[in-house]
Protein backbone atom coordinates (compact mmCIF):
# COMPACT_ATOMS: atom_id res chain seq x y z
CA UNK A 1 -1.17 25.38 25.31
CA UNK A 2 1.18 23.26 26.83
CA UNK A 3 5.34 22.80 27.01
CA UNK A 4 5.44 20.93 23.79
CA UNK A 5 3.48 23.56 21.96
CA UNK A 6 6.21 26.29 23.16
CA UNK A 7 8.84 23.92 21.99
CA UNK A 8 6.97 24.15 19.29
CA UNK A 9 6.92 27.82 18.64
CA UNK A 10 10.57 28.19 19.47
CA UNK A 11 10.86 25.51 16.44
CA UNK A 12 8.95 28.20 14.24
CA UNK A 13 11.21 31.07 15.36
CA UNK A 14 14.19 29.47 14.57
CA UNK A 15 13.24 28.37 11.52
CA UNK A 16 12.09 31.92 10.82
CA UNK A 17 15.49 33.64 11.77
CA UNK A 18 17.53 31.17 9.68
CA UNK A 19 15.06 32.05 6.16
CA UNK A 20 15.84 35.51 7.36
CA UNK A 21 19.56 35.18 8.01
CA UNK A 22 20.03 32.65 4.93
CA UNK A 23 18.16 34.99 2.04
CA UNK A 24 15.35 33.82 0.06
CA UNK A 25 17.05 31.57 -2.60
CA UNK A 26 19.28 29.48 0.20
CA UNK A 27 16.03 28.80 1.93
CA UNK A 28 13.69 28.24 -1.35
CA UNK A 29 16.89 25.15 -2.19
CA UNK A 30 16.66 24.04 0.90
CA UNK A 31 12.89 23.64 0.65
CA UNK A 32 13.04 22.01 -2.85
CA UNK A 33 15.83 19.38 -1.30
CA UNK A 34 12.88 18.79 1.42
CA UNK A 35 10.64 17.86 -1.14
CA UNK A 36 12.59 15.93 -3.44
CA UNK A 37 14.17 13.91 -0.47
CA UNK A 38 10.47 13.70 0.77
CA UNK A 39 9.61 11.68 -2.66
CA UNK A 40 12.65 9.66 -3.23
CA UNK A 41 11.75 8.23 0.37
CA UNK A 42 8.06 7.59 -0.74
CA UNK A 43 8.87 6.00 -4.20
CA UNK A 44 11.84 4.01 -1.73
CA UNK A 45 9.44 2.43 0.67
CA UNK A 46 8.34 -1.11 -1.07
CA UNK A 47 11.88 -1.37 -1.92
CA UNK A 48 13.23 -1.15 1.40
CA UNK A 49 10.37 -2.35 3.04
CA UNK A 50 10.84 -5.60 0.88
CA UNK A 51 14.37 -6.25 2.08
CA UNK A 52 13.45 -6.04 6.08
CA UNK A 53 10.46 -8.42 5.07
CA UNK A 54 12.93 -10.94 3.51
CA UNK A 55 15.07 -11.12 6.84
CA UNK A 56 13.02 -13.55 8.45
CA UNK A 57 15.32 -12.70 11.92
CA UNK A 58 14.84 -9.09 11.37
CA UNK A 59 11.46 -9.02 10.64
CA UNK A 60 10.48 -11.57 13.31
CA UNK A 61 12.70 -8.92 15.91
CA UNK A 62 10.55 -6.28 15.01
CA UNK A 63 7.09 -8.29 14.84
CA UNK A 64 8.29 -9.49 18.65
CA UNK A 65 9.02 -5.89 19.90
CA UNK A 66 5.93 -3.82 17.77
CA UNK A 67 3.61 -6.59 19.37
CA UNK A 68 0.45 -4.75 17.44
CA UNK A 69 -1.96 -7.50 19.59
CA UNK A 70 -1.32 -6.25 22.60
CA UNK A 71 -3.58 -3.22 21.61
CA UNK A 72 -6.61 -5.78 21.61
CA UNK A 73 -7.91 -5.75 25.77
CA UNK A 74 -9.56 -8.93 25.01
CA UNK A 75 -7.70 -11.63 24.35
CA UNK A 76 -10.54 -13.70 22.94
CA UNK A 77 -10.78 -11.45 20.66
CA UNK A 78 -7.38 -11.19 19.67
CA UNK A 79 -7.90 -14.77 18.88
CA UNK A 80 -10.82 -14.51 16.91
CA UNK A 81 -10.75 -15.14 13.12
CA UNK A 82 -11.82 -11.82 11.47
CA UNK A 83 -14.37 -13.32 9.54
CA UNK A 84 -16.41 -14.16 12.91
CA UNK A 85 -16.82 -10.64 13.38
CA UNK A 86 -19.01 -8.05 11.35
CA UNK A 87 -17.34 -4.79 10.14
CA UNK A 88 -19.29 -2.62 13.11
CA UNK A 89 -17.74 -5.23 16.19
CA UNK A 90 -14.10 -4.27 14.02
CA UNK A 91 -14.63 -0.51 13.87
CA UNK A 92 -14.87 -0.38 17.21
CA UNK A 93 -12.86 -3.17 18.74
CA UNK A 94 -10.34 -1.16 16.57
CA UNK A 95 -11.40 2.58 17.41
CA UNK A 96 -11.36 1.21 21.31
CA UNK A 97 -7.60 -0.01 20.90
CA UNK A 98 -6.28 3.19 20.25
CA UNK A 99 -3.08 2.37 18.39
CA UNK A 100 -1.12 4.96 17.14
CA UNK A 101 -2.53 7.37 14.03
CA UNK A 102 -2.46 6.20 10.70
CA UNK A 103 -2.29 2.25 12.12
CA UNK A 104 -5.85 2.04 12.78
CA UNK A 105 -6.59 3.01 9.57
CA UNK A 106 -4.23 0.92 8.08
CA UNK A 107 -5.79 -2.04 9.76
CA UNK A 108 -9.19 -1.78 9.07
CA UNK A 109 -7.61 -1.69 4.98
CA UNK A 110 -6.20 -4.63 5.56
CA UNK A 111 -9.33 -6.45 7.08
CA UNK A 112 -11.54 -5.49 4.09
CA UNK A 113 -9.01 -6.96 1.12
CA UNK A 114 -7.97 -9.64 3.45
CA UNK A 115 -4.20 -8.25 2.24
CA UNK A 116 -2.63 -11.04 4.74
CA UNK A 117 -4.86 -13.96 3.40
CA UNK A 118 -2.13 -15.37 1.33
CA UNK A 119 0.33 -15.51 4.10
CA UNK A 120 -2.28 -17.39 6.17
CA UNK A 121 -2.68 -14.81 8.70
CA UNK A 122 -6.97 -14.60 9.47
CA UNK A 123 -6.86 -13.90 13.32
CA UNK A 124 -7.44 -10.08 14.27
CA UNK A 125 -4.52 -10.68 16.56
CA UNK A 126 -2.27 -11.45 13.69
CA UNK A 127 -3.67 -8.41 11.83
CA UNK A 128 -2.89 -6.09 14.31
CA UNK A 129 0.43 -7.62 14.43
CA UNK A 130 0.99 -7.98 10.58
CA UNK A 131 -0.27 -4.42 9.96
CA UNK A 132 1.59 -2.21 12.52
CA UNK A 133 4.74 -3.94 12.05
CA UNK A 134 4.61 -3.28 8.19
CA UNK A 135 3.93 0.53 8.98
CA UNK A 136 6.41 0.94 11.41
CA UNK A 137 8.98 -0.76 9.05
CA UNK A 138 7.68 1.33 6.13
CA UNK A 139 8.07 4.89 8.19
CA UNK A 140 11.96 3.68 9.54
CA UNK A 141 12.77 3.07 5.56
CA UNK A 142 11.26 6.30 4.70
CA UNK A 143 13.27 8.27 6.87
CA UNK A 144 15.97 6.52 6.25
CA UNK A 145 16.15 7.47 2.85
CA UNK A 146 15.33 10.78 3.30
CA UNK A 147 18.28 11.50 5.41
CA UNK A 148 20.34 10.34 3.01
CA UNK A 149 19.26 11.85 0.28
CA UNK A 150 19.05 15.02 2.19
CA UNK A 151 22.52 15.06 3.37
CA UNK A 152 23.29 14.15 -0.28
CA UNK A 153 21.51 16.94 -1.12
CA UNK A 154 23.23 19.35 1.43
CA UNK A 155 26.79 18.53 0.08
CA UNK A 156 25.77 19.67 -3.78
CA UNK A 157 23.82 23.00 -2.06
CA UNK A 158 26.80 23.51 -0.01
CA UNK A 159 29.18 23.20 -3.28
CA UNK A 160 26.54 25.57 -5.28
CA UNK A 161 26.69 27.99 -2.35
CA UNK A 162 30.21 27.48 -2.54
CA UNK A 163 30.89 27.90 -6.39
CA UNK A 164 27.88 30.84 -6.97
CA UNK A 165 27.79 32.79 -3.31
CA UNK A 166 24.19 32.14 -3.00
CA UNK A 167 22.66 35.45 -1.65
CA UNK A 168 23.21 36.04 2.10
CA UNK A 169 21.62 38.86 4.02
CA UNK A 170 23.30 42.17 4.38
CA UNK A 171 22.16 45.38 5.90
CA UNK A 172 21.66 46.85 3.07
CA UNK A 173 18.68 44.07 1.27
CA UNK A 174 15.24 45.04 1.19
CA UNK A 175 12.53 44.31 4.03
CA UNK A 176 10.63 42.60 1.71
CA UNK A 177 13.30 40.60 0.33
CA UNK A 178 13.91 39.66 4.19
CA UNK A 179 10.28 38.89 5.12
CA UNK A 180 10.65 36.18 1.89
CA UNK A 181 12.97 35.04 3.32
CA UNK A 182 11.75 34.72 6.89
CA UNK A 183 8.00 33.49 5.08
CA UNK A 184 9.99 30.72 3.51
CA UNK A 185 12.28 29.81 6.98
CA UNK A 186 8.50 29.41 8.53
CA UNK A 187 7.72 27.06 5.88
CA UNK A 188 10.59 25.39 6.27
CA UNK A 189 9.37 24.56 10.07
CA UNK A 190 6.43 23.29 9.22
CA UNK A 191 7.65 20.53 6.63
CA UNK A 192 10.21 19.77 9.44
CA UNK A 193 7.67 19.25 12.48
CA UNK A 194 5.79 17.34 9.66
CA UNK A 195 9.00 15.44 8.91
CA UNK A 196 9.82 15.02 13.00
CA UNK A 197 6.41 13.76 14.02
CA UNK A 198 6.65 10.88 11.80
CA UNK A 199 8.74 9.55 14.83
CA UNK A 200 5.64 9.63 17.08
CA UNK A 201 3.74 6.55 15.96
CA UNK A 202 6.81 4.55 16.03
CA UNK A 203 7.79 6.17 19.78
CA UNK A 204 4.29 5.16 21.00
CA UNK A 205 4.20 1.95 19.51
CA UNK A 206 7.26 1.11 21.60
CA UNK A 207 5.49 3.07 24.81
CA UNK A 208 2.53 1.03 24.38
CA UNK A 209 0.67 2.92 27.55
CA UNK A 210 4.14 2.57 29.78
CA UNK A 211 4.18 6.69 29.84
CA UNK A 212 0.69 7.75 29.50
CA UNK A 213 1.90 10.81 30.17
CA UNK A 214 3.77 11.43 26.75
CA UNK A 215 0.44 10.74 25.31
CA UNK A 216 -1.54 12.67 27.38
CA UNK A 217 1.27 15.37 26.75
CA UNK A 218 0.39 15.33 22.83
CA UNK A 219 -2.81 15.11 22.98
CA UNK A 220 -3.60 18.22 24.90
CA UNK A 221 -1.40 19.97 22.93
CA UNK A 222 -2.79 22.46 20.14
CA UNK A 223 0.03 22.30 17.48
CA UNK A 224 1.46 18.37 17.92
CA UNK A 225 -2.33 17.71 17.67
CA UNK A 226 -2.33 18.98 13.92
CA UNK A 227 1.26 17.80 12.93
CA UNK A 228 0.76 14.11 13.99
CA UNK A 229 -3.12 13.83 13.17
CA UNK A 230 -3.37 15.62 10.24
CA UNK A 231 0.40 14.42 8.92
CA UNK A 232 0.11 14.20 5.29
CA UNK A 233 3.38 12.20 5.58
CA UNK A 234 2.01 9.82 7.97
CA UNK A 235 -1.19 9.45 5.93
CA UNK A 236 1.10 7.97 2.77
CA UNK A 237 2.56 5.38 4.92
CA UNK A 238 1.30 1.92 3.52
CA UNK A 239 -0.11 -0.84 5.42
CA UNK A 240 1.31 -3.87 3.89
């Protein structure tokens, strides 16, 4: 264990203490806003996504500064049209590039249905390009919208809570009712290191190797490793 998974425990406590201190129902609404923020955002993206796309200045800023080809150590390869290479010399030209988790996978999607073709992009260059740029913009629109449509969300639950008294804890509630509570707070956590390490791809795209140390930092790390690499979140961000 390193610092980051410690920060990562105190994250777990907190959240914890607050389902504890906040009762059971408080937390189990503030869960459900998660959730429904969570798919507004998803069902959001090609809208959202869409408009960036049809800024050509926009888009073109963020294709300039995401540079996806810079992954590719070889620039002969970089310049080499994907069909000139057999799906083996791409698996691992990819796997060797190491971009950031779920871009790789993204990219080797986009190879096989040739999903740029029509824009006349064929290079694997230009795919790396076209591809991370389209994920990064995707995961910025996504949690975009779900902040706010959570804070949306928190002004009706605060009104609720205001209107109904929403139960609080008081000396005299149940352990069990507390330990619901607290169960619930932990859950909380988790969807909300889910929710803050979809900032990680986008964090070492604009890295790009500058602090390997960030990197290394995650990595080695025993919780971050779960939350970024097995981020269901991240997984649902589209390539295109």
């Amino acid at each position: 264990m390193n610092l980051l998974d410690y920060a990562i425990l105190a994250i777990f406590a907190a959240f914890l203490l607050s389902g504890v201190y906040k009762g059971f129902l408080s937390t189990l609404l503030s869960i459900g806003c998660y959730i429904v923020s969570w798919l507004i955002g998803i069902i959001c993206i090609p809208f959202g996504a869409s408009a960036v796309k049809n800024s050509e200045t926009l888009f073109n800023m963020m294709l300039y500064y995401t540079e996806g080809s810079e992954y590719i150590k070889d620039a002969e390869l970089a310049r080499a049209a994907v069909s000139s290479l057999s799906t083996a010399e791409i698996n691992t030209i990819v796997a060797n590039a190491d971009v950031p988790y779920p871009m790789g996978k993204r990219i080797l999607e986009n190879i096989a249905s040739e999903a740029f073709a029509a824009e006349g992009v064929t290079t694997l260059g230009d795919y790396f390009n076209q591809t991370i740029v389209c994920v990064f913009i995707n995961i910025l629109v996504f949690l975009l919208v779900f902040a706010v449509v959570r804070i949306i969300l928190a002004f009706i639950m605060g009104g609720v809570d205001y209107a109904w008294k929403l139960p609080q804890l008081r000396a005299g509630d149940p352990v069990i009712i507390r330990m619901l509570g607290g169960g619930l707070g932990l859950v909380r956590g988790i969807l909300a290191l889910f929710l803050l390490f979809m900032l990680l791809p986008i964090g070492l795209v604009f890295l790009a190797g500058k602090l390997q140390f960030v990197t290394d930092l995650v990595r080695e790390s025993f919780f971050a490793h779960f939350f970024y690499r097995s981020n269901f979140l991240l997984s649902m961000m589209p390539g295109t």
